[in-house]
C-alpha atoms as a PDB file:
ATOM      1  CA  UNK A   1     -24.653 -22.492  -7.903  1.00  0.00           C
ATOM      2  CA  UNK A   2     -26.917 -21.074  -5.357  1.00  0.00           C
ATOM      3  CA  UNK A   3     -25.322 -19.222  -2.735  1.00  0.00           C
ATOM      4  CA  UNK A   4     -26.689 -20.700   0.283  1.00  0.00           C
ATOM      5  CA  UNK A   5     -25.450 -24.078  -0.689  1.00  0.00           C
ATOM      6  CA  UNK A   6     -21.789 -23.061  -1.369  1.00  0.00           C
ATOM      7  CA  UNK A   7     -19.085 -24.998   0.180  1.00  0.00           C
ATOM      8  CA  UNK A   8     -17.129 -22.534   3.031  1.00  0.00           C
ATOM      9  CA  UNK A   9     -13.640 -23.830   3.864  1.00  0.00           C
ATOM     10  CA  UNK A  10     -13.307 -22.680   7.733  1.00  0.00           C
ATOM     11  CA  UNK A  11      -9.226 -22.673   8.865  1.00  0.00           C
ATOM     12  CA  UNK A  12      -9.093 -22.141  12.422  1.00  0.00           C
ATOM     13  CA  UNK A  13      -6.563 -23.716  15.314  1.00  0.00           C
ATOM     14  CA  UNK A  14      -9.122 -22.435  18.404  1.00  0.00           C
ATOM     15  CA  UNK A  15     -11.413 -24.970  18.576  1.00  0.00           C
ATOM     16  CA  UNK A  16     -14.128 -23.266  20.173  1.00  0.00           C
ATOM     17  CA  UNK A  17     -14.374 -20.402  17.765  1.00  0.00           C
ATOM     18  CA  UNK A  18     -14.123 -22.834  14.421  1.00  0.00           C
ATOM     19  CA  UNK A  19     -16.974 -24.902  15.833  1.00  0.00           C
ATOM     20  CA  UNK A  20     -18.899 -21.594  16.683  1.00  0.00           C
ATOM     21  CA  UNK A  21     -18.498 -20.040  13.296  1.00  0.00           C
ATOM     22  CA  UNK A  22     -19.076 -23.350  11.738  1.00  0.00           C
ATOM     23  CA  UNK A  23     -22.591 -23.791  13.405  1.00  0.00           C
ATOM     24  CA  UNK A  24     -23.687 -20.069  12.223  1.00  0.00           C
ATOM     25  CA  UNK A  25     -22.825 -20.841   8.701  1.00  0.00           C
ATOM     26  CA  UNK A  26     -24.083 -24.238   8.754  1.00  0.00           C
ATOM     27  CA  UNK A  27     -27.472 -22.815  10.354  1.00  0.00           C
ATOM     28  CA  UNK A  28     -27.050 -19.879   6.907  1.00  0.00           C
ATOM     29  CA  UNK A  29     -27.441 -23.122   4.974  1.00  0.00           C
ATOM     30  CA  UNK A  30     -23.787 -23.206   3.533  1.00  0.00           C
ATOM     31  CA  UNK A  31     -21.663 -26.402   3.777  1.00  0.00           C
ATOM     32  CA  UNK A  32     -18.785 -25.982   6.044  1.00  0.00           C
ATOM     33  CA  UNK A  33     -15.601 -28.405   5.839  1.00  0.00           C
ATOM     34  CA  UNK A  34     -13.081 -26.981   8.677  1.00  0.00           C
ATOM     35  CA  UNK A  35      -9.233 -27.574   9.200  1.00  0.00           C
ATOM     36  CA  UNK A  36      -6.995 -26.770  12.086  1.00  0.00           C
ATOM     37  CA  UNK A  37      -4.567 -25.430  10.138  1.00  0.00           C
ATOM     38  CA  UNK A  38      -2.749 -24.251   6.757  1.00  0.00           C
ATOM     39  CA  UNK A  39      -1.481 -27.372   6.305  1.00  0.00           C
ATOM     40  CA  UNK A  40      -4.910 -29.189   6.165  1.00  0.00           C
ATOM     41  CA  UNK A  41      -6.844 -26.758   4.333  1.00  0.00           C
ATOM     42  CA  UNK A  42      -4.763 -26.885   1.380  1.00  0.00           C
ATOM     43  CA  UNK A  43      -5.671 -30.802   1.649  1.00  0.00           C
ATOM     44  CA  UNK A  44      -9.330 -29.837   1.472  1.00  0.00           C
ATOM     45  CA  UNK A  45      -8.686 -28.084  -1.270  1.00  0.00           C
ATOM     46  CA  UNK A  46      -7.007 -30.414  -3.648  1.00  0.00           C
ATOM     47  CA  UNK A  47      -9.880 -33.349  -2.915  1.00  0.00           C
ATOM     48  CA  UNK A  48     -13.316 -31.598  -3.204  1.00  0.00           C
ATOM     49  CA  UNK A  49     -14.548 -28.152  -4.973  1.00  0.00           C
ATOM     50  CA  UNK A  50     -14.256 -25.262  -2.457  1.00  0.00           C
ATOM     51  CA  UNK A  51     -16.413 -22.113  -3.361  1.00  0.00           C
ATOM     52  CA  UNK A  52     -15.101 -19.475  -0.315  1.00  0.00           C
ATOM     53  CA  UNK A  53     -12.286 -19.738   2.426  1.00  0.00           C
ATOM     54  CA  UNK A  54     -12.194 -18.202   5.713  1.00  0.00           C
ATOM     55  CA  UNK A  55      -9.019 -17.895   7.334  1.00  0.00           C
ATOM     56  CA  UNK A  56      -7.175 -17.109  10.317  1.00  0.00           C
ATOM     57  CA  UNK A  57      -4.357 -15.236   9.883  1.00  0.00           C
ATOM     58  CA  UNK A  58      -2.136 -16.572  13.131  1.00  0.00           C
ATOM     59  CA  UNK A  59      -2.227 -20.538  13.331  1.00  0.00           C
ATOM     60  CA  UNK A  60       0.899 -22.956  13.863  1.00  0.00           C
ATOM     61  CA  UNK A  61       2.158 -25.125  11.565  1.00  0.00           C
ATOM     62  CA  UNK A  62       1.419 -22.477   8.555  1.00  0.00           C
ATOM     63  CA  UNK A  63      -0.046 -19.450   8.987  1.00  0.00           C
ATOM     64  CA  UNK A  64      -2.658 -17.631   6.976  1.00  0.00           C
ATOM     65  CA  UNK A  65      -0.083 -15.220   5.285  1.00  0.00           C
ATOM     66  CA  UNK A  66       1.287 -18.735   3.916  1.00  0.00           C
ATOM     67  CA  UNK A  67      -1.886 -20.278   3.247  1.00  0.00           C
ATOM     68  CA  UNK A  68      -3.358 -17.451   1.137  1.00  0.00           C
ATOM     69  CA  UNK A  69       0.100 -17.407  -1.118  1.00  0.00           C
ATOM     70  CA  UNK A  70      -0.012 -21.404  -1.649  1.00  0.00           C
ATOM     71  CA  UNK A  71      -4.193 -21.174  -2.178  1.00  0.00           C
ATOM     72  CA  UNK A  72      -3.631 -18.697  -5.123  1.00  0.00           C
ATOM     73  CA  UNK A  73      -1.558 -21.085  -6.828  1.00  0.00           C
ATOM     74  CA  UNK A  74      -3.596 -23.613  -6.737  1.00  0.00           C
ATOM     75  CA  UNK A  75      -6.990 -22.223  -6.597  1.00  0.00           C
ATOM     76  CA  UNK A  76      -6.615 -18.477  -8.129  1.00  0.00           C
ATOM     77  CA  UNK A  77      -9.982 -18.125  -8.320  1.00  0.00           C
ATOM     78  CA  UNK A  78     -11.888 -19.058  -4.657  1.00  0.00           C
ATOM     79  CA  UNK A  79     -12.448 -15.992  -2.400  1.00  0.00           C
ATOM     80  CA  UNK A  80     -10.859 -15.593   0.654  1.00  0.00           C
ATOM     81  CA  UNK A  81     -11.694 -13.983   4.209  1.00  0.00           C
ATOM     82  CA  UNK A  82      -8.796 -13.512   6.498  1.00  0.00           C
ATOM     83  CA  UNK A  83      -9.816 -12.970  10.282  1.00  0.00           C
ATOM     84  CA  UNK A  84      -7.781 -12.065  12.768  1.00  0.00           C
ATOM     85  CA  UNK A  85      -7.457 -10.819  16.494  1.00  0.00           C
ATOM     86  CA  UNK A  86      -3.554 -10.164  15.936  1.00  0.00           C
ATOM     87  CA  UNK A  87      -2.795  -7.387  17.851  1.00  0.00           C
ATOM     88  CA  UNK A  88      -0.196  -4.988  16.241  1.00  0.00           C
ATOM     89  CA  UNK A  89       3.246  -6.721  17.386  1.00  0.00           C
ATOM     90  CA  UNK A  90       2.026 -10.141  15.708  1.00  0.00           C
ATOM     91  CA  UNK A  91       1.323  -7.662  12.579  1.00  0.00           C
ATOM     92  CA  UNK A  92       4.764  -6.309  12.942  1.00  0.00           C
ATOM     93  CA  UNK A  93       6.087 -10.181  13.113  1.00  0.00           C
ATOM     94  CA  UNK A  94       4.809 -10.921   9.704  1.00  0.00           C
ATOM     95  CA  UNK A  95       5.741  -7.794   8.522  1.00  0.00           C
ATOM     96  CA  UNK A  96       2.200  -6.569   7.419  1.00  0.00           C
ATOM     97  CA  UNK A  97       0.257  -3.019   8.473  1.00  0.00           C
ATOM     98  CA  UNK A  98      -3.259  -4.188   8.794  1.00  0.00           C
ATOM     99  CA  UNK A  99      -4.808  -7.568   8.477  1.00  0.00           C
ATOM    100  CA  UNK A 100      -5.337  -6.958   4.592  1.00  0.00           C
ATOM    101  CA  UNK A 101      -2.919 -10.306   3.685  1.00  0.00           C
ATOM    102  CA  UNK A 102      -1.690 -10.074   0.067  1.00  0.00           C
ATOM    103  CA  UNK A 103      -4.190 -11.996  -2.590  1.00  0.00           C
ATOM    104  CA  UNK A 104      -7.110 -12.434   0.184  1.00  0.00           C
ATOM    105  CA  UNK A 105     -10.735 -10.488  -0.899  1.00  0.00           C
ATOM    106  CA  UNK A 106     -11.704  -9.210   2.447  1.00  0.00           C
ATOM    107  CA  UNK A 107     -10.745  -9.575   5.824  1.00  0.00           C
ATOM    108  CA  UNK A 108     -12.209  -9.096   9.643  1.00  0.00           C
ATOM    109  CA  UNK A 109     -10.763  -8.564  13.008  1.00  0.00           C
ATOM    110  CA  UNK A 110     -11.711 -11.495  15.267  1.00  0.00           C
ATOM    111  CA  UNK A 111     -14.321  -9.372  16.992  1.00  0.00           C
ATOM    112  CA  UNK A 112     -16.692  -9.228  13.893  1.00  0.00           C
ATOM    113  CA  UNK A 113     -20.424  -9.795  13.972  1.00  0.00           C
ATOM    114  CA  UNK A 114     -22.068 -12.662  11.936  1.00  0.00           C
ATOM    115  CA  UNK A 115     -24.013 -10.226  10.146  1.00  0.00           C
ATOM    116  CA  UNK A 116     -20.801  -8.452   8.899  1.00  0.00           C
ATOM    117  CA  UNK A 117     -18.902 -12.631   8.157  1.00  0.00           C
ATOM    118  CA  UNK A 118     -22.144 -13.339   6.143  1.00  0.00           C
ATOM    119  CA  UNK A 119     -22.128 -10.112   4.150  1.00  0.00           C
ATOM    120  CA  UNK A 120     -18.416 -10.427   3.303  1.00  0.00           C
ATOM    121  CA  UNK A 121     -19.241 -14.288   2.031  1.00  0.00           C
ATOM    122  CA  UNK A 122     -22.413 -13.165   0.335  1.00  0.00           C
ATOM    123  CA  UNK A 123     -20.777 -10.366  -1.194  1.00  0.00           C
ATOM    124  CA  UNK A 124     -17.944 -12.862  -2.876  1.00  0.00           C
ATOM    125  CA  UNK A 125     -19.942 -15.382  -4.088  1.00  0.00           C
ATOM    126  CA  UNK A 126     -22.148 -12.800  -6.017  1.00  0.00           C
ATOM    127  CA  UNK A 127     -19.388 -11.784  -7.952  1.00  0.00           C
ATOM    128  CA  UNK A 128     -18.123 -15.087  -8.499  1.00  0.00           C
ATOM    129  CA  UNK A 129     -21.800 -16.211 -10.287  1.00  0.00           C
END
């Protein structure tokens, strides 16, 4: 599998910013299915092979804390990227100390550059090959 056609799995509730980072991955050259939520991206997952996940970590319905613990039980083996822009009391609320959720490979506070997205992705799917 060649990197630049992996399939990303983008789970973000703010439209804007899943449409955003789905354009500058899609321009990268991966394919990029997105879901709104937790809920819908473990959907994805069961119907078509999934090669990376990006997260966020605060979404309704279920969050990315959630989604990361049901993922691994399905899917072990597909990286994961958790972003988030939680500031420290929404850390507190899910009992965590930094954005660093339990079974993901990497995370990012919402404020990252592309640059450092696409080095975390490219990063995880060389050590997957």
């Amino acid at each position: 599998m060649s990197k630049t056609n992996a399939t990303i799995l983008l789970v973000e509730d703010e439209e804007l910013l899943r449409a955003g980072v789905q354009e500058m991955l899609e321009i990268q050259g991966f394919r990029v299915i997105s879901a709104p939520n937790g809920q819908e991206a473990l959907a994805c997952l069961t119907l078509q092979p999934i090669d990376l996940v990006i997260t966020d970590l605060v979404m309704p319905q279920m969050n990315g804390i959630d989604l990361v613990q049901q993922l691994r039980q399905i899917r072990p083996d597909v990286p994961v990227i958790v972003v988030s822009g939680s500031t420290s009391n929404i850390m507190q609320r899910y009992g965590i100390d930094t954005i660093q959720v339990p079974g993901a490979n990497a995370s990012l506070s919402e404020s990252f550059k592309s640059t450092d997205l696409l080095t975390q992705i490219r990063d995880l799917l060389d050590a997957r090959a």
